[in-house]
N, C-alpha and C. Protein backbone atom coordinates (compact mmCIF):
# COMPACT_ATOMS: atom_id res chain seq x y z
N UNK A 1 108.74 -66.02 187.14
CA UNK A 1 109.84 -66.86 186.75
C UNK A 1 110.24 -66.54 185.30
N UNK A 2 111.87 -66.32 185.15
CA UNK A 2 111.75 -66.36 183.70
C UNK A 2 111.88 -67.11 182.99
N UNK A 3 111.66 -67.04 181.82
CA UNK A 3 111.92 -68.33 180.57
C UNK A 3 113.39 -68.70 180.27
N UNK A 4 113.51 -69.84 179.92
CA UNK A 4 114.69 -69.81 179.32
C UNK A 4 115.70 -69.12 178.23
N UNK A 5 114.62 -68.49 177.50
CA UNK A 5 114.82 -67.48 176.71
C UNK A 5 115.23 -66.23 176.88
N UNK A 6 115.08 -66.01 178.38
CA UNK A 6 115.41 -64.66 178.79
C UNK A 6 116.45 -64.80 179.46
N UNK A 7 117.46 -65.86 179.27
CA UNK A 7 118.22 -65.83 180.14
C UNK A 7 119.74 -64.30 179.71
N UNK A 8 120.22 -64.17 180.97
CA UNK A 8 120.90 -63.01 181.11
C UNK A 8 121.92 -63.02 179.96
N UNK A 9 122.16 -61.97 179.10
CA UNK A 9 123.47 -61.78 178.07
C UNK A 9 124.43 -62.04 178.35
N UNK A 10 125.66 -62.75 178.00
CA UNK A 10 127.13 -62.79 178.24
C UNK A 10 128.03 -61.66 177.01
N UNK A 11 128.58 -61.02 177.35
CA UNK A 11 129.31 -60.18 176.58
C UNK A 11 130.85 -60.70 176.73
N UNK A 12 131.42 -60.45 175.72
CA UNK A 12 133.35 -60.23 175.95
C UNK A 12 133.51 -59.02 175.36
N UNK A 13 134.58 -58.36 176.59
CA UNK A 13 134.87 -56.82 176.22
C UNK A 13 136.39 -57.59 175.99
N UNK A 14 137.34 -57.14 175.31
CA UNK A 14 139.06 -57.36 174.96
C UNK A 14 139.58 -55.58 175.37
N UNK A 15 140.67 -55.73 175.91
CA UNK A 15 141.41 -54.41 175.43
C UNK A 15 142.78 -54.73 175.53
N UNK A 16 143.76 -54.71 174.33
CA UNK A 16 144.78 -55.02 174.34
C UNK A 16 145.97 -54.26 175.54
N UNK A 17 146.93 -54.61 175.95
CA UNK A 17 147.52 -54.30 177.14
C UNK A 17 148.78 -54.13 177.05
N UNK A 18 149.76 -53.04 177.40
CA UNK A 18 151.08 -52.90 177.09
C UNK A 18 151.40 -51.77 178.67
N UNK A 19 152.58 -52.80 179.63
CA UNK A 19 152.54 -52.20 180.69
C UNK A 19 151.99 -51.57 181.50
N UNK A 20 150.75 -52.18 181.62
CA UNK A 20 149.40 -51.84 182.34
C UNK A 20 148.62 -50.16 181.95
N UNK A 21 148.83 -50.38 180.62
CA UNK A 21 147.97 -49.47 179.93
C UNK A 21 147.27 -49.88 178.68
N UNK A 22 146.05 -49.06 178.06
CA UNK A 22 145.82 -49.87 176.93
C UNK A 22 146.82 -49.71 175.45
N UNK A 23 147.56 -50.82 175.06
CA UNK A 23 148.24 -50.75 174.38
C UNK A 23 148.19 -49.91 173.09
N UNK A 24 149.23 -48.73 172.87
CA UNK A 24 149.20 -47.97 171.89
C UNK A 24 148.83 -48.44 170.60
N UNK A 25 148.91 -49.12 169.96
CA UNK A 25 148.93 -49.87 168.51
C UNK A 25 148.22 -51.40 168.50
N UNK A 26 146.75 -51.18 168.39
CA UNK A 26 146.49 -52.88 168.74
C UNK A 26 147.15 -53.85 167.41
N UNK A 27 147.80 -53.44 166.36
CA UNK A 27 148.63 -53.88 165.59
C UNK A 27 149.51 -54.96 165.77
N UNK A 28 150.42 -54.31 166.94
CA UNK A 28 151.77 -54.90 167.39
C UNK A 28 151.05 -55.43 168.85
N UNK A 29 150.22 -55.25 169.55
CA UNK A 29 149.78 -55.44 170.75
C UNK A 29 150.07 -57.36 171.34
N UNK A 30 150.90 -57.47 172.39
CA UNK A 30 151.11 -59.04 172.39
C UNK A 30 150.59 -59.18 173.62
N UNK A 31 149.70 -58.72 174.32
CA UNK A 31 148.62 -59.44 175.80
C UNK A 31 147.42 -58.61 175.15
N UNK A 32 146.32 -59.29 175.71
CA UNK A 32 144.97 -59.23 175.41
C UNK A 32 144.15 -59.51 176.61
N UNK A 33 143.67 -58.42 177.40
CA UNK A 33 142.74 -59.04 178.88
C UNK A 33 141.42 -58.91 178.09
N UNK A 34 140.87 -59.79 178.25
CA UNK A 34 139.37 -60.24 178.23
C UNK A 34 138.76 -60.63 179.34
N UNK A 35 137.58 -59.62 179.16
CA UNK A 35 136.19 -59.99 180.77
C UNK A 35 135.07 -60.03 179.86
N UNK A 36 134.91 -61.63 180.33
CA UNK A 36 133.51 -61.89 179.99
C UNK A 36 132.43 -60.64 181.73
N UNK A 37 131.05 -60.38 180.57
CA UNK A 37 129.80 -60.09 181.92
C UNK A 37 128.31 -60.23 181.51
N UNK A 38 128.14 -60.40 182.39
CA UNK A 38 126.71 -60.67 182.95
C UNK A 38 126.02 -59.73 183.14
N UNK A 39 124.42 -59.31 183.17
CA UNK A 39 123.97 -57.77 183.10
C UNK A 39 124.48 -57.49 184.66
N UNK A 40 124.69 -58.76 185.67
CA UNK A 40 125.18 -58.04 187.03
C UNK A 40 126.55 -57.47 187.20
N UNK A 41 127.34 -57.70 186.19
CA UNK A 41 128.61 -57.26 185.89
C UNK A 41 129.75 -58.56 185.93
N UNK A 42 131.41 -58.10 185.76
CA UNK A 42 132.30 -58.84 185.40
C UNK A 42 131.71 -60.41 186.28
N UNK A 43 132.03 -61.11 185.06
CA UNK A 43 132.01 -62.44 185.89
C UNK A 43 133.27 -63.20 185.82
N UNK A 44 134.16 -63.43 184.48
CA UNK A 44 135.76 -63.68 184.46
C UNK A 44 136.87 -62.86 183.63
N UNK A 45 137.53 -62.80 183.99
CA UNK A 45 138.72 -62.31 183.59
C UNK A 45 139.55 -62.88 183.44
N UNK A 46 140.65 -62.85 182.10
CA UNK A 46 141.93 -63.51 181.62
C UNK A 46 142.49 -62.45 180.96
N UNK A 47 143.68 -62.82 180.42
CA UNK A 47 144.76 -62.43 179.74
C UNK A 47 145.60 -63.46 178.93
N UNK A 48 145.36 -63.34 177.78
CA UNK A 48 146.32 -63.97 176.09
C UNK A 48 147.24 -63.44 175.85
N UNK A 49 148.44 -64.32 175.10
CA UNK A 49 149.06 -63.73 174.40
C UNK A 49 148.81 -63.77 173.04
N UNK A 50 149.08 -62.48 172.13
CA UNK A 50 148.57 -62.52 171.05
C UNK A 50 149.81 -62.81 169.97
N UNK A 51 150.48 -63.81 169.41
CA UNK A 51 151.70 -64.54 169.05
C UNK A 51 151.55 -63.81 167.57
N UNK A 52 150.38 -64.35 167.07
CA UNK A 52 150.47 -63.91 165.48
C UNK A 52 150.89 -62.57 165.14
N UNK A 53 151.62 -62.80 164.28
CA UNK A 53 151.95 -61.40 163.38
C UNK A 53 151.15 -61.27 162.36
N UNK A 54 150.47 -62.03 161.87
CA UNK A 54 149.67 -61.76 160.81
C UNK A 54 148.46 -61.65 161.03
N UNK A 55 147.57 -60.08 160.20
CA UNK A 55 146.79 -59.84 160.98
C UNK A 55 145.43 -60.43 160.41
N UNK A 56 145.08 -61.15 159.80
CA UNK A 56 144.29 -61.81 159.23
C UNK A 56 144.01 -63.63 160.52
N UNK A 57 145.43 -64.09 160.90
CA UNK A 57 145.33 -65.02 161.78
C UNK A 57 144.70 -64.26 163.61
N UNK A 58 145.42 -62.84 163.20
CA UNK A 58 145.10 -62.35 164.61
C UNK A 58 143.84 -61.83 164.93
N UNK A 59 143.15 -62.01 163.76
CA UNK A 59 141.61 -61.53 163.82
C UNK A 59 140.92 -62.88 164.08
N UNK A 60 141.32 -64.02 163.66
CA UNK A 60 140.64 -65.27 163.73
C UNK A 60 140.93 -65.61 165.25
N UNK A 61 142.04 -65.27 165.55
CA UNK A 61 141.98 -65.74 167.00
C UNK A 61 141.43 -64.81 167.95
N UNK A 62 141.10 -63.68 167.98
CA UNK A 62 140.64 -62.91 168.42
C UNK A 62 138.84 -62.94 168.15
N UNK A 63 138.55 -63.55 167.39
CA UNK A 63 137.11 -63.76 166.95
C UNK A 63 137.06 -64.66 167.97
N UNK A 64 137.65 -66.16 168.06
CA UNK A 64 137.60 -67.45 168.46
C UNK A 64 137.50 -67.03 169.74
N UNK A 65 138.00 -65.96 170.46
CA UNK A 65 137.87 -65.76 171.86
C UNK A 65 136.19 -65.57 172.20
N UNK A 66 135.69 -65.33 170.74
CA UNK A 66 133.71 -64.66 171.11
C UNK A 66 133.93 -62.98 171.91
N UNK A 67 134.93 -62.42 171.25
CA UNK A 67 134.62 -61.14 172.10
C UNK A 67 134.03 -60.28 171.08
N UNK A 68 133.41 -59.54 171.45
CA UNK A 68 131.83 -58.73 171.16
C UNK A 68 132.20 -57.25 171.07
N UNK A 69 132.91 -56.66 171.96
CA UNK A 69 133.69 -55.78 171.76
C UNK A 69 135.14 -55.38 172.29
N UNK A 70 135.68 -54.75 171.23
CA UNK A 70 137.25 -54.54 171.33
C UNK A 70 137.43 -53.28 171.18
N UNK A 71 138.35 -52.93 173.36
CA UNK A 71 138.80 -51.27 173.32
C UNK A 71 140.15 -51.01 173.02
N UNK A 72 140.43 -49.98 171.87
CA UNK A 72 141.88 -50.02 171.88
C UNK A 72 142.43 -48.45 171.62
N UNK A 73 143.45 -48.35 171.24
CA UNK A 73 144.06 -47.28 170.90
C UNK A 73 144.08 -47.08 169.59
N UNK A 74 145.61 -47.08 168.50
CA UNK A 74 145.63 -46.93 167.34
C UNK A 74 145.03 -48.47 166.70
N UNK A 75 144.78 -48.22 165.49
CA UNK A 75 144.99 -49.79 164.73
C UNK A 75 144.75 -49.35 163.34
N UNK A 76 145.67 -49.85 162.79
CA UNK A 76 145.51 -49.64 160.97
C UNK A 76 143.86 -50.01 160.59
N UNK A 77 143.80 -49.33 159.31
CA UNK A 77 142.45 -49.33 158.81
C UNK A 77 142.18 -50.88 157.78
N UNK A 78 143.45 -51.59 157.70
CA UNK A 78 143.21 -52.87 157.31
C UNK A 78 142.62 -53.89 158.03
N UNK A 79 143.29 -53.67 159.96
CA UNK A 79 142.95 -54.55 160.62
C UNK A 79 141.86 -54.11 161.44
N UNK A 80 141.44 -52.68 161.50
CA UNK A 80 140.41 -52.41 161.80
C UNK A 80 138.73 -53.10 160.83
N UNK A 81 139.54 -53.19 159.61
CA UNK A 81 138.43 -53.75 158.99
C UNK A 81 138.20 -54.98 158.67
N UNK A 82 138.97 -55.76 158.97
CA UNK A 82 138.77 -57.31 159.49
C UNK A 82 138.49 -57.37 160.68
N UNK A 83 138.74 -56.89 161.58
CA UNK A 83 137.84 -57.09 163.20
C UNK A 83 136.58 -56.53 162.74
N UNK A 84 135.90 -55.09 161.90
CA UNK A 84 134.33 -54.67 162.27
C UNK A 84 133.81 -56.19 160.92
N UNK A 85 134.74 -56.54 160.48
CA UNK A 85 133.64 -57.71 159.24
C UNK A 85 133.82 -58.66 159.97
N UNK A 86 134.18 -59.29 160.48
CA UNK A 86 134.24 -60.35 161.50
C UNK A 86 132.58 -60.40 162.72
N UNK A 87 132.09 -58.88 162.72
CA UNK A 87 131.55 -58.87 163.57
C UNK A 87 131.92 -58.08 165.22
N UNK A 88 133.21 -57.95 165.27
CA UNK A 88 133.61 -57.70 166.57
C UNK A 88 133.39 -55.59 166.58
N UNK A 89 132.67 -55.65 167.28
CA UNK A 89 132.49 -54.15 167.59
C UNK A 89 134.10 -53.65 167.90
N UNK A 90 134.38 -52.05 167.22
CA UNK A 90 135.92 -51.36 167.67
C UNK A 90 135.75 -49.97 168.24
N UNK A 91 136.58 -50.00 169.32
CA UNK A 91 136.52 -48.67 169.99
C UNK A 91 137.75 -48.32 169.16
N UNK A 92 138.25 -47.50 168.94
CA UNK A 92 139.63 -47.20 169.07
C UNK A 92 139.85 -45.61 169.43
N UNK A 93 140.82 -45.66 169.34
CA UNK A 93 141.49 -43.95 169.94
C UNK A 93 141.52 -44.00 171.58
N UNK A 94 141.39 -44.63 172.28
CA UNK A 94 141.45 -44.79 174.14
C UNK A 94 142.78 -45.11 174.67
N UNK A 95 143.37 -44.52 175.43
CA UNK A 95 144.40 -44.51 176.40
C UNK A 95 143.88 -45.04 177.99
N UNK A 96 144.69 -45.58 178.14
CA UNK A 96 144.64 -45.06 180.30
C UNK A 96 145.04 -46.58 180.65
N UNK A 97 144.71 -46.80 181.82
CA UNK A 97 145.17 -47.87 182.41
C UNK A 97 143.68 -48.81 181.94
N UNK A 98 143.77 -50.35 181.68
CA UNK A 98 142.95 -51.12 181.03
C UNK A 98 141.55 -51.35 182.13
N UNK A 99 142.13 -51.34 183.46
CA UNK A 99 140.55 -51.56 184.42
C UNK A 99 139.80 -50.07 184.44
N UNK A 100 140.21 -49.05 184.71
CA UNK A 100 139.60 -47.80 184.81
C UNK A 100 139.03 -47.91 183.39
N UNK A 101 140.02 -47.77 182.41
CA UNK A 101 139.26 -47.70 181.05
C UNK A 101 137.78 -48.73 180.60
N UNK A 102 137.82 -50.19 181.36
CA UNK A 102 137.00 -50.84 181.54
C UNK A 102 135.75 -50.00 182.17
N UNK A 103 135.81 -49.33 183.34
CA UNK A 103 135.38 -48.92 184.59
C UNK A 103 134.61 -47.76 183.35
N UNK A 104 135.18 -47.21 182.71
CA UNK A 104 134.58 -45.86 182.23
C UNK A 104 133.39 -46.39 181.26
N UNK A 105 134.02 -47.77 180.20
CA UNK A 105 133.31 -48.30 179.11
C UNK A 105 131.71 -48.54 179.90
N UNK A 106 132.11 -49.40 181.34
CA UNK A 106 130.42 -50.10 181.90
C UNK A 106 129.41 -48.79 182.39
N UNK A 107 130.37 -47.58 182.52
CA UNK A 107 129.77 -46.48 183.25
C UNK A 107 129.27 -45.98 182.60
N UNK A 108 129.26 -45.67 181.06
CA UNK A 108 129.08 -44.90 179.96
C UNK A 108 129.75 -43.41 180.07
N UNK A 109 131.25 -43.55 180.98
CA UNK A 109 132.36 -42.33 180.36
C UNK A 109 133.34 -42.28 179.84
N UNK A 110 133.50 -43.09 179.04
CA UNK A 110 134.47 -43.46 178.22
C UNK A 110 134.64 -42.12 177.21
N UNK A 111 134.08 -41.57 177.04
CA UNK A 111 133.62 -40.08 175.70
C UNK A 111 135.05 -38.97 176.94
N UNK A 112 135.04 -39.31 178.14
CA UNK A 112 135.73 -38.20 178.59
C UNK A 112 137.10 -38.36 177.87
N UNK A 113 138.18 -37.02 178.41
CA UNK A 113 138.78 -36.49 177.59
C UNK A 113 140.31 -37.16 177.93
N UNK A 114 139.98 -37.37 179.29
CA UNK A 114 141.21 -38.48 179.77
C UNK A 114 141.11 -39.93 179.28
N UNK A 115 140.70 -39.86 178.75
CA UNK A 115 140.58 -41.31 178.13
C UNK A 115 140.76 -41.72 176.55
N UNK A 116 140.77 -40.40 176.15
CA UNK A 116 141.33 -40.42 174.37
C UNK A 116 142.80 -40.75 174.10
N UNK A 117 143.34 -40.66 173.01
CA UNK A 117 144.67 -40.49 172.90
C UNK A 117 145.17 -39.38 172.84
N UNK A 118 146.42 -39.20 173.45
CA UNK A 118 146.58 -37.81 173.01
C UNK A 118 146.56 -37.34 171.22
N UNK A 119 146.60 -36.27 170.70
CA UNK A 119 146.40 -35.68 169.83
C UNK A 119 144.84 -36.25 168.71
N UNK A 120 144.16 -36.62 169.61
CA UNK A 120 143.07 -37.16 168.88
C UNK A 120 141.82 -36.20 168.79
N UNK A 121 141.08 -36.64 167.57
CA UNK A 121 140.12 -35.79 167.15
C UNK A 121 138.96 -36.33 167.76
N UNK A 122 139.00 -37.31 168.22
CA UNK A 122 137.49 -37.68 169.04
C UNK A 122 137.22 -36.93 170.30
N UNK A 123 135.71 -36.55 170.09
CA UNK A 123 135.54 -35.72 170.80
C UNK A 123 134.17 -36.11 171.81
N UNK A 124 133.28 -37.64 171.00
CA UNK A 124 132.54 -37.68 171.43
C UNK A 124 132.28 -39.22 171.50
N UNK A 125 131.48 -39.85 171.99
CA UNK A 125 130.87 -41.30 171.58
C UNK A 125 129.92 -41.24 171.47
N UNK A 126 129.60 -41.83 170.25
CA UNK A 126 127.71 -42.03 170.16
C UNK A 126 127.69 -43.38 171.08
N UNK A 127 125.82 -43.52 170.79
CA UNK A 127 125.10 -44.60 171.95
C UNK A 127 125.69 -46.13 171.81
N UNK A 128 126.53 -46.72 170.72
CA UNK A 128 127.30 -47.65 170.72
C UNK A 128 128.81 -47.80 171.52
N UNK A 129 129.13 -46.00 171.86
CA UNK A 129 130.18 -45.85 172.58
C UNK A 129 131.56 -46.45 171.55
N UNK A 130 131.33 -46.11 170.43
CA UNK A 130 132.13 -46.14 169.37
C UNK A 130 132.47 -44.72 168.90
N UNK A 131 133.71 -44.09 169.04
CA UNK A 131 134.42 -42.80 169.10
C UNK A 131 133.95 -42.54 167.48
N UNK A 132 133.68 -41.22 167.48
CA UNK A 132 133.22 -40.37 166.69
C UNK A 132 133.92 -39.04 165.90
N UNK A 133 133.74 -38.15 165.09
CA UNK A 133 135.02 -36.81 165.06
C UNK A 133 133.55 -36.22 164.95
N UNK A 134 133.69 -35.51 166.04
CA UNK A 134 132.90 -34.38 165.72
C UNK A 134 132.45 -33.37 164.70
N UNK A 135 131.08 -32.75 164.22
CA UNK A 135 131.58 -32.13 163.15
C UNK A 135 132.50 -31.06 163.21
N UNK A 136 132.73 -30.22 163.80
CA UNK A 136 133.98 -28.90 164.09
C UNK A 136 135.31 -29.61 163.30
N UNK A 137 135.64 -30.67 164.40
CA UNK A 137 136.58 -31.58 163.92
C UNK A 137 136.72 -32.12 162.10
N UNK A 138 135.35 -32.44 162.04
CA UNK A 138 135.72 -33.08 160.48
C UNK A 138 135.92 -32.22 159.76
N UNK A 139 134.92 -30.60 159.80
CA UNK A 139 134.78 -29.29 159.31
C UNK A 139 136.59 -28.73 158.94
N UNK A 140 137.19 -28.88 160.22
CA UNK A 140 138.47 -28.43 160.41
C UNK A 140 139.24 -29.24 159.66
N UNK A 141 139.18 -30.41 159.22
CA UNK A 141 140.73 -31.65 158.74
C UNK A 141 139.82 -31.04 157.30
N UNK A 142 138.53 -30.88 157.01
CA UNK A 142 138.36 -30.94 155.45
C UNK A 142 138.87 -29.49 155.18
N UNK A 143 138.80 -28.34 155.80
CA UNK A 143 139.39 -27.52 155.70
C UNK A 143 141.19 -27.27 155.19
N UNK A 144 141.56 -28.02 156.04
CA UNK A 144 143.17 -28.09 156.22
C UNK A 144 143.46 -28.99 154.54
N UNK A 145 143.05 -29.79 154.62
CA UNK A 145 142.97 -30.68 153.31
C UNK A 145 142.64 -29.63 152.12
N UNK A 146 141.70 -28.80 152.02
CA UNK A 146 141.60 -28.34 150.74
C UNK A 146 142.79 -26.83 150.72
N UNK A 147 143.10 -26.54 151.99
CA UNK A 147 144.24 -25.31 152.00
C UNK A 147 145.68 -26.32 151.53
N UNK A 148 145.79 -27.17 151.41
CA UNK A 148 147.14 -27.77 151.12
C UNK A 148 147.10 -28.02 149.60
């Protein structure tokens, strides 16, 4: 029997949503599907609208939801850094449709190549499944940077 202590994790995954894909810019992004799960998998699913323009309110309400991690596409490095101080884990750089992209996150293939953005330098996910630049990649932009 187990303890009460062991009882099963609840997670919230978010991925913002723009015509049944994951929304290009979680910036401007105005629906938000959230699935709470269980280690047996999804247990609910919804969808928000995300009203605020300001991204300091849109991090508070996005906290208030308790989601744990957030998959997205682009997002400025301001509001990227009020969602990771908040606590909320960030994917970013991911394209595709929001359930497959879900489907890839629980599977651990999210790192594949259909699932980046286009013109993106991620090439890999480490074990947090938080997109990475490879070194080639970083090797190459520090390159380009010191030829300019």
């Amino acid at each position: 029997m187990k303890k009460t202590s062991e009882r099963l994790r609840q997670v919230r995954i978010a991925i913002p949503v723009w015509e049944n894909k994951v929304s290009p810019v979680l910036d401007t992004a105005s629906r938000l599907m959230v699935v709470e799960l269980k280690d047996e998998g999804p247990m609910s699913r919804f969808e928000i609208y995300l009203d605020e323009r300001d991204l300091s309110r849109r991090c508070m309400r996005i906290q208030d939801l308790c989601v744990d991690t957030l998959i997205c596409g682009a997002v400025t490095r301001h509001f990227s850094d009020l969602l990771k101080a908040s606590g909320i884990r960030l994917i970013q750089g991911i394209s595709g449709q929001p359930q497959k992209v879900l489907n890839a996150y629980l599977n651990g293939t999210l790192a594949l190549s259909k699932y980046l953005m286009p013109g993106s330098n991620l090439l890999e996910l480490d074990e947090a499944q938080t997109p990475v630049r490879s070194k080639k990649a970083s090797d190459e932009k520090t390159k380009s940077n010191k030829d300019s």
